[in-house]
C-alpha atoms as a PDB file:
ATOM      1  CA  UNK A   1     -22.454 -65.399  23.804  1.00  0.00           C
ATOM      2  CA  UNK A   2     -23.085 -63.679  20.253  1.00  0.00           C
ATOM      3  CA  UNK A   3     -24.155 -60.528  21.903  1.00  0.00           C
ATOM      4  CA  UNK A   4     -20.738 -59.841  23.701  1.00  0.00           C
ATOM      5  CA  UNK A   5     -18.566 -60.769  21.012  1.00  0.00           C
ATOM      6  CA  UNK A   6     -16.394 -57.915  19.971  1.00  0.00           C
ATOM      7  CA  UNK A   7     -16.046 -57.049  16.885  1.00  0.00           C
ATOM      8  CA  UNK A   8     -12.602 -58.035  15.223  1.00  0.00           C
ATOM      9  CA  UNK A   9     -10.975 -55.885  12.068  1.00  0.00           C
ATOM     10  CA  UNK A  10      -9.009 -57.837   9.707  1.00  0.00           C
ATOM     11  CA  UNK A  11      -5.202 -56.458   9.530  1.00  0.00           C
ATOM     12  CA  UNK A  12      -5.149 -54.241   6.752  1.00  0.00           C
ATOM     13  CA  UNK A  13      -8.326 -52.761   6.999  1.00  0.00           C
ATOM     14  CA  UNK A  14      -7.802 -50.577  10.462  1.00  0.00           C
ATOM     15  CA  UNK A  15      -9.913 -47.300  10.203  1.00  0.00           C
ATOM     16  CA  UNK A  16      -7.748 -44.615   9.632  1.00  0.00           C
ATOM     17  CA  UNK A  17      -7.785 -41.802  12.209  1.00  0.00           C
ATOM     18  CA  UNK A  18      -9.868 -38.909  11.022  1.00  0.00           C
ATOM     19  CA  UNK A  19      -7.871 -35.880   9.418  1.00  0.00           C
ATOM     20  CA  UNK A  20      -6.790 -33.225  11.546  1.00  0.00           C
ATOM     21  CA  UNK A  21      -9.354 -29.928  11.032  1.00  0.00           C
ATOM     22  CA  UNK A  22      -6.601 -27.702  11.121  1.00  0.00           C
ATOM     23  CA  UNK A  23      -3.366 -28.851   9.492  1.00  0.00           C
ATOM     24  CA  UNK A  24       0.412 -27.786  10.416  1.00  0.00           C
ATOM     25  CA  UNK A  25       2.068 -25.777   8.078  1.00  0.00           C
ATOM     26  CA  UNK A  26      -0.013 -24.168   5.315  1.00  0.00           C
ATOM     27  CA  UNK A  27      -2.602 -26.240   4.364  1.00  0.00           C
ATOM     28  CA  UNK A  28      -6.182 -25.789   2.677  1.00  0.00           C
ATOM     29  CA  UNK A  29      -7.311 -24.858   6.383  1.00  0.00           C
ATOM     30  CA  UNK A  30      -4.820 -22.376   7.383  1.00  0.00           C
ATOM     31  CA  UNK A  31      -4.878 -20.817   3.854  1.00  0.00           C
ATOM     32  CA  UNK A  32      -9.091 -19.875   4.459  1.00  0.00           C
ATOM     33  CA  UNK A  33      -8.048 -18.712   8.036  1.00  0.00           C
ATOM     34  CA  UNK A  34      -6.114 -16.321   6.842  1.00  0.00           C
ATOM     35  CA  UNK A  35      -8.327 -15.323   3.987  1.00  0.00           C
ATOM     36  CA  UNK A  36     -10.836 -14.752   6.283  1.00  0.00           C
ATOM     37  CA  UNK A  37      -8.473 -12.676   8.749  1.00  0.00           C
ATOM     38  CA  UNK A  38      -7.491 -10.198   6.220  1.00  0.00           C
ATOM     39  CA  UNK A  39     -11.244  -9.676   5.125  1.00  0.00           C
ATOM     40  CA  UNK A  40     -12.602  -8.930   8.344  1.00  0.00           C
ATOM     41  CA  UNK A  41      -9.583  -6.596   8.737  1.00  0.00           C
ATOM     42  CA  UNK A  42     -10.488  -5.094   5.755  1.00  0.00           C
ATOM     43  CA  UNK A  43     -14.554  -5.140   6.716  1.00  0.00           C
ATOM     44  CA  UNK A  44     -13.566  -3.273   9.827  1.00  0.00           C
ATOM     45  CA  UNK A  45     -11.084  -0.627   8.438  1.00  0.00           C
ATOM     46  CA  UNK A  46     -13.416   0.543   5.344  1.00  0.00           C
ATOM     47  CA  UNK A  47     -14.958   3.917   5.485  1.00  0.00           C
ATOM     48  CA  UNK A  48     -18.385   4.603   3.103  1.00  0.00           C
ATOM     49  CA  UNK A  49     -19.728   4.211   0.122  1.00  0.00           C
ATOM     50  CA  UNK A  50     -21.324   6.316  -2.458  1.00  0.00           C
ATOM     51  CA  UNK A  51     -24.061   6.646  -0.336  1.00  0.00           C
ATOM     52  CA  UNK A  52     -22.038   7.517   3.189  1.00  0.00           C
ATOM     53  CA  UNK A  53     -22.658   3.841   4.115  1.00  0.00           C
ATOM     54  CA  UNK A  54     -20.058   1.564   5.743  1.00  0.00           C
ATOM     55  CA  UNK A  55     -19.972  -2.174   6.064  1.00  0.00           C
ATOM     56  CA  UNK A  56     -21.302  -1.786   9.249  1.00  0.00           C
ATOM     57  CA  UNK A  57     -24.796  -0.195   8.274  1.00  0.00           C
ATOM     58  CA  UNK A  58     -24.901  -3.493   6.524  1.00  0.00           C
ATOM     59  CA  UNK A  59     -24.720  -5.664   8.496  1.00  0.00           C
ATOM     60  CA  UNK A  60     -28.153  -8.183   9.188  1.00  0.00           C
ATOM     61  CA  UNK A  61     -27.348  -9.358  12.814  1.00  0.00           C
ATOM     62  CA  UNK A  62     -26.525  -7.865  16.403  1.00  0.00           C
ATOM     63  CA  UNK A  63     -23.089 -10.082  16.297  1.00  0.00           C
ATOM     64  CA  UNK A  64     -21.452  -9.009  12.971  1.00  0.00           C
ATOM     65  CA  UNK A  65     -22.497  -5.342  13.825  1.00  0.00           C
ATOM     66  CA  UNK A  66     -20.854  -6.192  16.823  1.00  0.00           C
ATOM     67  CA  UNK A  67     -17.390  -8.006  15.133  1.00  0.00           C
ATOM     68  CA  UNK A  68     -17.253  -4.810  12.517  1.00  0.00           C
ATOM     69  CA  UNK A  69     -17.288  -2.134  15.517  1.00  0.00           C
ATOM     70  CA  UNK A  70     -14.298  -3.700  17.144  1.00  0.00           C
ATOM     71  CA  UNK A  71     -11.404  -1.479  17.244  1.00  0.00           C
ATOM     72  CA  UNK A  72      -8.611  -2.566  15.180  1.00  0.00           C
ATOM     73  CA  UNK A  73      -6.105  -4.549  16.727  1.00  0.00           C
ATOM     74  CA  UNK A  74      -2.329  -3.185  15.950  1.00  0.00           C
ATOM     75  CA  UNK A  75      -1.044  -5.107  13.503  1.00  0.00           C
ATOM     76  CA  UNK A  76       1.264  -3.044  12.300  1.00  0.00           C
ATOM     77  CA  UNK A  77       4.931  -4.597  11.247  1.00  0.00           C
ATOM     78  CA  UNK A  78       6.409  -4.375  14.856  1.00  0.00           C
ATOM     79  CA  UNK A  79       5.502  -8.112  14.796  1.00  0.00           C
ATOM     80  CA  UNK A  80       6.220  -8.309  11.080  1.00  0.00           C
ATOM     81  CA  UNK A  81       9.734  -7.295  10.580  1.00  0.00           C
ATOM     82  CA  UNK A  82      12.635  -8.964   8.254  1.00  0.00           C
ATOM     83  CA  UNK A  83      13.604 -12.194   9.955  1.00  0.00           C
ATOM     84  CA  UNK A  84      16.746 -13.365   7.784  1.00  0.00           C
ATOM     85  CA  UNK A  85      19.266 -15.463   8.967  1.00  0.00           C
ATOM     86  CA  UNK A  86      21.000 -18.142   6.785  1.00  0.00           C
ATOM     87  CA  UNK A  87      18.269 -18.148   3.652  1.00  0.00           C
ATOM     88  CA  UNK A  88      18.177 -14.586   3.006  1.00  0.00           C
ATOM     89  CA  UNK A  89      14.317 -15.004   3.330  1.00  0.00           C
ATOM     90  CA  UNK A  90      11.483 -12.492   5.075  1.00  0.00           C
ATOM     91  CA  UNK A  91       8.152 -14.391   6.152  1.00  0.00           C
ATOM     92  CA  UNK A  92       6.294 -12.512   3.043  1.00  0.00           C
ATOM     93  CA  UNK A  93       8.811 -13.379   0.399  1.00  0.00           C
ATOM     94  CA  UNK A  94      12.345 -12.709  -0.718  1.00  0.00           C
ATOM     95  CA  UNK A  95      14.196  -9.086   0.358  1.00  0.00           C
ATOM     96  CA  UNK A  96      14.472  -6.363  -2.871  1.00  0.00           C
ATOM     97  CA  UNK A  97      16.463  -3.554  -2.523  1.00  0.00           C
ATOM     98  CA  UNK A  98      16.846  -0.436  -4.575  1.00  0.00           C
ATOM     99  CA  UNK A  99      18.939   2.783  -3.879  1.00  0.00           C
ATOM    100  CA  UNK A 100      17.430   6.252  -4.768  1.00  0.00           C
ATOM    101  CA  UNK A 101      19.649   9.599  -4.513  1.00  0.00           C
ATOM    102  CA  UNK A 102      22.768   7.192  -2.909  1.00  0.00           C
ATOM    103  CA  UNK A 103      26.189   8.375  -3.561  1.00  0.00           C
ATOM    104  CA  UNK A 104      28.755   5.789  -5.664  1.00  0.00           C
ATOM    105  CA  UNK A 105      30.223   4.450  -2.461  1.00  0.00           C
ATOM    106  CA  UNK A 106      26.868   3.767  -0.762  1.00  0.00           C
ATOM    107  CA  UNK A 107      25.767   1.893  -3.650  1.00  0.00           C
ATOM    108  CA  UNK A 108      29.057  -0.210  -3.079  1.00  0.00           C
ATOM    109  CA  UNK A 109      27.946  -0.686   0.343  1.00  0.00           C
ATOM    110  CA  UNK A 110      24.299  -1.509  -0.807  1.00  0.00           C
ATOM    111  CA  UNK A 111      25.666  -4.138  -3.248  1.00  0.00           C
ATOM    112  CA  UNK A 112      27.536  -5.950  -0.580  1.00  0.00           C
ATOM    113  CA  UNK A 113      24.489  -6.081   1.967  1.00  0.00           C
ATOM    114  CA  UNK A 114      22.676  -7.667  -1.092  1.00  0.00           C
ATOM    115  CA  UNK A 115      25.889 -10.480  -0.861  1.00  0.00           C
ATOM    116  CA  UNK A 116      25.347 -10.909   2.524  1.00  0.00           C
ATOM    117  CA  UNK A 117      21.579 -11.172   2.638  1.00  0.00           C
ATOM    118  CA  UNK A 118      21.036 -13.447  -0.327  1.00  0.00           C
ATOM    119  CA  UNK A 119      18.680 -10.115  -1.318  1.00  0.00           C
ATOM    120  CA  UNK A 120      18.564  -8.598  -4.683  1.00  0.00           C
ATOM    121  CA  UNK A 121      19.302  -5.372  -5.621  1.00  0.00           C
ATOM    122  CA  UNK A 122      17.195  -3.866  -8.501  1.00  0.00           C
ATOM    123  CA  UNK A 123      19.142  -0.572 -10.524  1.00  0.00           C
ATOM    124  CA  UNK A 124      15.072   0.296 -11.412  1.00  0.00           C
ATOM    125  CA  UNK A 125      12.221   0.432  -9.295  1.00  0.00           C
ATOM    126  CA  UNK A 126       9.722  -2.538  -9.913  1.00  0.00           C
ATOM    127  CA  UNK A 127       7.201  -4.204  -8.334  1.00  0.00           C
ATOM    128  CA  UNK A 128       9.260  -6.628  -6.333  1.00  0.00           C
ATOM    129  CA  UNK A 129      10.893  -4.041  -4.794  1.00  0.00           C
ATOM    130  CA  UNK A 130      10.185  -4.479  -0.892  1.00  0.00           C
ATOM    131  CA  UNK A 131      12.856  -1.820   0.430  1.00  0.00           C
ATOM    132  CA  UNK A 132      13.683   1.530  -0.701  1.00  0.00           C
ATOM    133  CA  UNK A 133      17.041   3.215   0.644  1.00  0.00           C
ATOM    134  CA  UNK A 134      17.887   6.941   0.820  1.00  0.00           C
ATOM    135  CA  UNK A 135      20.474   8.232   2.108  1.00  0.00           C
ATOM    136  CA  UNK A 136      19.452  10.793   4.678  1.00  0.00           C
ATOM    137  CA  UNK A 137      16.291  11.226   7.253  1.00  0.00           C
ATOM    138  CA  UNK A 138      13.619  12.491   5.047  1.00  0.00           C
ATOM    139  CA  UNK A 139      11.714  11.330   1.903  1.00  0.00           C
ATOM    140  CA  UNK A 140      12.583  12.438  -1.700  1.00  0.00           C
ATOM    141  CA  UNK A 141      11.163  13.489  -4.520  1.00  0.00           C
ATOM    142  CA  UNK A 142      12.842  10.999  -6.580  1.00  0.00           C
ATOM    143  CA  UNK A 143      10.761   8.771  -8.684  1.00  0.00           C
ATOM    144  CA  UNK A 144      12.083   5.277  -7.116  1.00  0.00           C
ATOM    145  CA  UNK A 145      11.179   6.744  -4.159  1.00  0.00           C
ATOM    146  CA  UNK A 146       7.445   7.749  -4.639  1.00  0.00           C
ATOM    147  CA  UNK A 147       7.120   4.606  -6.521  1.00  0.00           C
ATOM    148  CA  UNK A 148       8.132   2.806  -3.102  1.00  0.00           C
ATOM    149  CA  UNK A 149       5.953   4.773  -1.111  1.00  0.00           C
ATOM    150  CA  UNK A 150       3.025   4.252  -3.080  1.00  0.00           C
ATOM    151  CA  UNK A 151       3.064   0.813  -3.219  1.00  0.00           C
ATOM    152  CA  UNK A 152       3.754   0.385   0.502  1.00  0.00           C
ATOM    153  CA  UNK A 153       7.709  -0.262   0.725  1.00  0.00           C
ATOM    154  CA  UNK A 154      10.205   0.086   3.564  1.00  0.00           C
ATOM    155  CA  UNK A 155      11.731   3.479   3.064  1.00  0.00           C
ATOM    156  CA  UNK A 156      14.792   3.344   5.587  1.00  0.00           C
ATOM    157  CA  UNK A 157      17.641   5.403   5.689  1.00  0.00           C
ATOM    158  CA  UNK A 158      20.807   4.271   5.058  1.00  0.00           C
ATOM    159  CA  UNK A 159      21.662   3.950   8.321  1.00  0.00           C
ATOM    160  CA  UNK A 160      20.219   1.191   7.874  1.00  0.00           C
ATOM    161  CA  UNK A 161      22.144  -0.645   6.043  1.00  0.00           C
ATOM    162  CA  UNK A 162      25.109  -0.140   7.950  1.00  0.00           C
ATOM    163  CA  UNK A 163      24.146  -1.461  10.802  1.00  0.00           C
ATOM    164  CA  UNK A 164      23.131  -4.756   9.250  1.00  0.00           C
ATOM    165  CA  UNK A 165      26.502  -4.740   7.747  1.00  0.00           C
ATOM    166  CA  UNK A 166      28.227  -4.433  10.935  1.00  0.00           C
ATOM    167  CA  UNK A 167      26.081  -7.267  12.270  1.00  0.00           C
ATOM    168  CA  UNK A 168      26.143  -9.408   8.894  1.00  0.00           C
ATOM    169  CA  UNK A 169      22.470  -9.899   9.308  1.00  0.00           C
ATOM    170  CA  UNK A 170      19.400  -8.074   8.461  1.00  0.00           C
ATOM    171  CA  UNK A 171      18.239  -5.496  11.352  1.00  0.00           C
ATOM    172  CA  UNK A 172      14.717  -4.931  12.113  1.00  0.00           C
ATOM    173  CA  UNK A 173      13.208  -1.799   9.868  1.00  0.00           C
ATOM    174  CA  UNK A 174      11.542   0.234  12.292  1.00  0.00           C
ATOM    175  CA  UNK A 175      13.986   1.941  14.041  1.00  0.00           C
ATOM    176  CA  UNK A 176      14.970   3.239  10.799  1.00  0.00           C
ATOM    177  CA  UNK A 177      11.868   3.955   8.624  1.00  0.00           C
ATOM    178  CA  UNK A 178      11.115   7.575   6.963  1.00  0.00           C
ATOM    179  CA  UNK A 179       8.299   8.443   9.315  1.00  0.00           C
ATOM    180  CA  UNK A 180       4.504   9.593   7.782  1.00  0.00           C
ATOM    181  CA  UNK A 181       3.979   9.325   4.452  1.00  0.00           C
ATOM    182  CA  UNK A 182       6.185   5.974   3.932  1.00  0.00           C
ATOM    183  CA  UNK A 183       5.021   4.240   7.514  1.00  0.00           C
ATOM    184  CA  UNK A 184       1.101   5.489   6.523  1.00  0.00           C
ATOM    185  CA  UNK A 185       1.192   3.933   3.136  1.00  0.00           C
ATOM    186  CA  UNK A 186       2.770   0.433   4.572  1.00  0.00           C
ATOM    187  CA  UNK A 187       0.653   0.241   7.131  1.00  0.00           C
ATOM    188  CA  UNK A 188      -2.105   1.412   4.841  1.00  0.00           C
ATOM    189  CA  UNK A 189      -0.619  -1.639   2.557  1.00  0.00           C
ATOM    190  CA  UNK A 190      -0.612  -4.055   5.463  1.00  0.00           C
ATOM    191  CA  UNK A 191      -4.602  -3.527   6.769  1.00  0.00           C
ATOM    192  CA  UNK A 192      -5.192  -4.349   2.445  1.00  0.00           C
ATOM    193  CA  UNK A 193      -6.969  -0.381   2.207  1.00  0.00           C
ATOM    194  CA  UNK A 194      -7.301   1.175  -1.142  1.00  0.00           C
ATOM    195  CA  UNK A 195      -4.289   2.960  -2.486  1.00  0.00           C
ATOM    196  CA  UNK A 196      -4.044   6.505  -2.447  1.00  0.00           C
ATOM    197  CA  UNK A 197      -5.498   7.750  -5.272  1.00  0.00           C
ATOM    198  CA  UNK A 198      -8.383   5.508  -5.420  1.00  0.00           C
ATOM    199  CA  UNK A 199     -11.457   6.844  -6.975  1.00  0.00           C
ATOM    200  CA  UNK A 200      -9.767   9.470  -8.557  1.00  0.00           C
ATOM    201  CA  UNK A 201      -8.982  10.597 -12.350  1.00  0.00           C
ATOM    202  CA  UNK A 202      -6.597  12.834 -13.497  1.00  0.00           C
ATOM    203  CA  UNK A 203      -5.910  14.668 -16.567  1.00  0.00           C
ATOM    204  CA  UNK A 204      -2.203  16.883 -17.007  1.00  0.00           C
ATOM    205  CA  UNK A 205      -2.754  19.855 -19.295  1.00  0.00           C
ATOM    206  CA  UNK A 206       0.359  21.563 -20.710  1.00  0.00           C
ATOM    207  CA  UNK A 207       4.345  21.019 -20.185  1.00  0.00           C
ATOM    208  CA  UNK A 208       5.567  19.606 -17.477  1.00  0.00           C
ATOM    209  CA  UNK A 209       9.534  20.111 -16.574  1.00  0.00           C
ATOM    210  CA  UNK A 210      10.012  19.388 -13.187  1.00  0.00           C
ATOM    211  CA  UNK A 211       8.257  16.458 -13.252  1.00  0.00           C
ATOM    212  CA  UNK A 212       7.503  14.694 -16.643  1.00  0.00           C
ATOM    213  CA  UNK A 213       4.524  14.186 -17.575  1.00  0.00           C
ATOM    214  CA  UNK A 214       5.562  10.406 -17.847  1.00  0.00           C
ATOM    215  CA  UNK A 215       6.263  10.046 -14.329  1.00  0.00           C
ATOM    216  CA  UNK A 216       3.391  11.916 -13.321  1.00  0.00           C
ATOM    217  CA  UNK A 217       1.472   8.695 -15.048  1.00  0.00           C
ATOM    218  CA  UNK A 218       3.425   6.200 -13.509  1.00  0.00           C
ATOM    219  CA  UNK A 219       2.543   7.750 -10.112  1.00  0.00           C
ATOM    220  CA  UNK A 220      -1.117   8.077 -10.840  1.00  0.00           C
ATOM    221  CA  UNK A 221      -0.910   4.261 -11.839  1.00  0.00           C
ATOM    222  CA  UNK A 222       0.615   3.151  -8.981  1.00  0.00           C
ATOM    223  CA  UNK A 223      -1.059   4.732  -6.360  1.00  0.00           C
ATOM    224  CA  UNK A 224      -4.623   3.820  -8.141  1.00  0.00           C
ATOM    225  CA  UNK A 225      -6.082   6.467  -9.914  1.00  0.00           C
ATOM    226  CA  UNK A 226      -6.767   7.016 -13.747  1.00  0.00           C
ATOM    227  CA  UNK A 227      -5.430   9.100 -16.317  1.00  0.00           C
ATOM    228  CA  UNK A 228      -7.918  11.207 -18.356  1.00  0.00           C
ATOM    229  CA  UNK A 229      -7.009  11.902 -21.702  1.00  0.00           C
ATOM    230  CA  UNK A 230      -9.826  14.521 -22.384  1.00  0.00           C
ATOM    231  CA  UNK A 231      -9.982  17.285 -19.989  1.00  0.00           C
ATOM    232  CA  UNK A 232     -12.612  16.722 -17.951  1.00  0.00           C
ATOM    233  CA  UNK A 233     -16.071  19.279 -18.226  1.00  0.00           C
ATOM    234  CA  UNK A 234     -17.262  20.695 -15.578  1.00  0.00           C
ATOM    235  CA  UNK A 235     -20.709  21.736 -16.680  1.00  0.00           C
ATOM    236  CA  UNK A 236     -21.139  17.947 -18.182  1.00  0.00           C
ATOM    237  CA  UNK A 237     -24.026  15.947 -16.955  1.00  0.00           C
ATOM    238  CA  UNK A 238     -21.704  13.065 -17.695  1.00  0.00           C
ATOM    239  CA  UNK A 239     -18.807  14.460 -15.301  1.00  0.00           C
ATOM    240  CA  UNK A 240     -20.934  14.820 -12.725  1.00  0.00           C
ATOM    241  CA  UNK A 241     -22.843  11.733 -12.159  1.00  0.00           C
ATOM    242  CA  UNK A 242     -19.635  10.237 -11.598  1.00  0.00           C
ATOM    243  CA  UNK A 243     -20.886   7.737  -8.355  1.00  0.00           C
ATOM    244  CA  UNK A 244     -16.980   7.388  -6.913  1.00  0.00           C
ATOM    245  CA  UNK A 245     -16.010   9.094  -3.988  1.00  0.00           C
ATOM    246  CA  UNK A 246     -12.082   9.501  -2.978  1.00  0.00           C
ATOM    247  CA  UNK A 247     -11.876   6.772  -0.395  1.00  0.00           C
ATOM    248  CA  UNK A 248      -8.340   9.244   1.286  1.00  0.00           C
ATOM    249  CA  UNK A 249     -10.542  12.752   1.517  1.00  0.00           C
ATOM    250  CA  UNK A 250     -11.248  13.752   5.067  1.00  0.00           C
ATOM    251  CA  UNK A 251     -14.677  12.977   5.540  1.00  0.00           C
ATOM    252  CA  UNK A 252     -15.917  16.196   6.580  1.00  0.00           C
ATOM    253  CA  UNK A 253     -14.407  17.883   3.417  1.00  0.00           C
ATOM    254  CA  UNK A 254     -16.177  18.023  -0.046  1.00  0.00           C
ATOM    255  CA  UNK A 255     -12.806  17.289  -1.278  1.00  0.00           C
ATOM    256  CA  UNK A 256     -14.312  13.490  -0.880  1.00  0.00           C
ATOM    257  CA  UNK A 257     -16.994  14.194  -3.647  1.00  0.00           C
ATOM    258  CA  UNK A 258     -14.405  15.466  -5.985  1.00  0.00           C
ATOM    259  CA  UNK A 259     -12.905  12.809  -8.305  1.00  0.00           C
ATOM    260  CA  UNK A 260     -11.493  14.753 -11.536  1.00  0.00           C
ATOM    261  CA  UNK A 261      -8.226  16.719 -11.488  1.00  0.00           C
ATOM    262  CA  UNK A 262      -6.955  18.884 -13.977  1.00  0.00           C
ATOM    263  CA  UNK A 263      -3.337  19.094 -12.975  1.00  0.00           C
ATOM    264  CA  UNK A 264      -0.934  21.679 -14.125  1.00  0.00           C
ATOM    265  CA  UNK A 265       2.583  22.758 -13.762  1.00  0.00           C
ATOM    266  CA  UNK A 266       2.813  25.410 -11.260  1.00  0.00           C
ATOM    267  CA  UNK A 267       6.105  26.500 -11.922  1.00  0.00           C
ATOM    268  CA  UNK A 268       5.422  27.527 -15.302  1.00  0.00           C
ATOM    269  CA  UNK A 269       4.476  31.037 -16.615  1.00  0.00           C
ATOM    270  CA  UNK A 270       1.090  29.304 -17.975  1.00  0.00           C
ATOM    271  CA  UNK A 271      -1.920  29.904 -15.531  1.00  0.00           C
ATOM    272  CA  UNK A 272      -4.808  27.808 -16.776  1.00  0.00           C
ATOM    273  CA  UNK A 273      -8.185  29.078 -15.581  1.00  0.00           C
ATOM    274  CA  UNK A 274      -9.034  28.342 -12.589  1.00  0.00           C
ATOM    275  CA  UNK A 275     -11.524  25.821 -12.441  1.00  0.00           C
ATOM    276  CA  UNK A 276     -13.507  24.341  -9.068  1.00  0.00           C
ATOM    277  CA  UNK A 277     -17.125  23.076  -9.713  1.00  0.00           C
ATOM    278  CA  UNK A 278     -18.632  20.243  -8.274  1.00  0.00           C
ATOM    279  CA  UNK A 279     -16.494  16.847  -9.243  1.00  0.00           C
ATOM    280  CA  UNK A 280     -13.845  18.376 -11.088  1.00  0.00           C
ATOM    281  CA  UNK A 281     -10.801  20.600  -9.146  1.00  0.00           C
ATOM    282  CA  UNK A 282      -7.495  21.994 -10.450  1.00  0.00           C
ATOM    283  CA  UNK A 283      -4.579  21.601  -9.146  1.00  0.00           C
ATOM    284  CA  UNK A 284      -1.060  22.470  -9.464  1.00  0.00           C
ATOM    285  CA  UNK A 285       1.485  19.638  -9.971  1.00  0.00           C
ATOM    286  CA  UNK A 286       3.203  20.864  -6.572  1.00  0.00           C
ATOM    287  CA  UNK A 287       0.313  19.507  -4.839  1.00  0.00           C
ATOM    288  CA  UNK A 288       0.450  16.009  -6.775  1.00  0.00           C
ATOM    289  CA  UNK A 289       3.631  15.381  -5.197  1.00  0.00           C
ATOM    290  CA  UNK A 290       2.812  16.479  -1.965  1.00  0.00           C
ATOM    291  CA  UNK A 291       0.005  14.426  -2.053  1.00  0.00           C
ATOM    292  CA  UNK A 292       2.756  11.417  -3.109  1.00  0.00           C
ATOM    293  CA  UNK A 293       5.354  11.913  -0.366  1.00  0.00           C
ATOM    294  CA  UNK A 294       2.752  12.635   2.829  1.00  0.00           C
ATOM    295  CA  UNK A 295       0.670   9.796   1.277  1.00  0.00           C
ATOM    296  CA  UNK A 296      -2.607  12.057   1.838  1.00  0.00           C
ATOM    297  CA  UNK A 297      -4.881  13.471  -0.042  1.00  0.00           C
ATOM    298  CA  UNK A 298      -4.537  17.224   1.112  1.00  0.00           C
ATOM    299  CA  UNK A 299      -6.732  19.801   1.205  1.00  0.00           C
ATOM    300  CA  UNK A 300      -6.771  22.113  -1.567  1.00  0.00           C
ATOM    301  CA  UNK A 301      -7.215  26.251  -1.129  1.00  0.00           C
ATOM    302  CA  UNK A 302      -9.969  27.751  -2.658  1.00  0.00           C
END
């Protein structure tokens, strides 16, 4: 009968099965996933505002309150360590290694791990640079190592790098990381928070020997601040209705409020006057690098 025919498709024009909503490999799909990942991440780990508000106080309905208050799963790079075998490849991209304060022969050894990992070593810090190698157990004051530290690098000491020569392949980092500063600022890296010097301005007044000047820039530019190339007045109306806060100040310290430095060089015979009024602070340059190597904004003495 005509009502129990079935319907028949010509060959050729079979209905093709619908696409897959989420894709192997790294397609369209699994690209927004992970988008969307590292924003909530980033929703949940933000602090306040100008006005003391967090993404939380935002939020319209009972279930996004709900998703921003959950504590933060560790992520940290346990599970994200360097995975080379044959292709001299880590999941997040190709390895870069630089040595800072290394002896002659330890650069010979760092050259030759390079060989072996299909890595490449870098004579000058850059920002490709994804591992930073000293040779003892505690972070320097060099500027390759700041610079790798600021913008969230392995530090590891060089321990390090023997024992992936003596296995020919690429250990995993964190039995050998620098501890505090360098592990906060990769992990601050990792959960995508602001650098260190966020919200912050900075102007250097006088010589600077110990430091120079120069690199004192490059720092401020790498960990996110600005450099001020008018000293900064205190008694402005200008200065002070600066609406940034520093997103790294304790939040129970007024240090937060206070987003102009006037850095000097402490270990100089010149003693500008002292100078602490609402949003601008000075600050000896010995602080600055303190601030650098314990990536933390520390308190300042009155």
């Amino acid at each position: 009968m005509p009502g129990n025919r079935q319907l028949r498709v010509r060959s050729g024009n079979e209905p093709r099965p619908a696409p897959a909503m989420e894709p192997e490999g790294r397609g369209a799909w699994a690209h927004s996933r992970a988008a969307f990942d590292r924003l909530e991440k980033l929703l949940r780990c933000s602090r306040w505002n100008i006005f003391g508000l967090r993404p939380v106080d935002y939020a319209d309905g009972e279930n996004m309150k709900s998703l921003l208050l959950l504590p933060e799963q560790n992520e940290s790079s346990s599970t994200r360590h360097c995975s080379v075998t044959n292709t001299g490849q880590r999941r997040d991209g190709p390895l870069v290694l630089i040595g800072s304060g290394l002896s002659s022969e330890q650069q010979k050894m760092l050259s030759e791990l390079a060989v072996i990992l299909k890595a490449k070593k870098c004579a000058e810090f850059d920002s490709t640079v994804t591992h930073v190698i000293v040779p003892g157990d505690t972070v320097q004051s060099t500027l390759k190592c700041m610079l790798g530290i600021l913008n969230g690098c392995w530090i590891l000491k060089f321990e390090w790098v023997k024992a992936c020569l003596q296995r020919k392949a690429c250990e995993q980092e964190e039995k050998y990381e620098i501890p505090e500063g360098p592990q906060r600022s990769r992990l601050n890296k990792e959960q995508l928070l602001p650098k260190l010097f966020d919200g912050c301005y900075f102007y250097f007044g006088g010589a600077f020997k110990h430091h120079p000047k120069d690199n004192l820039v490059k720092l401020v530019t790498a960990a996110g601040g600005r450099v001020l190339s008018r000293k900064p007045k205190p008694d402005s109306d200008v200065t002070q209705t600066i609406n940034t806060v520093a997103y790294h100040a304790k939040a129970d310290s007024d240090q937060r409020f206070c987003t102009q430095y006037i850095i000097y060089e402490d270990l100089s015979n010149h003693r500008p006057e002292r100078v602490r009024q609402g949003k601008v602070w000075m600050a000896p340059s010995s602080w600055f690098i303190d601030c650098v190597m314990s990536f933390e904004l520390l308190p300042l003495d009155s």
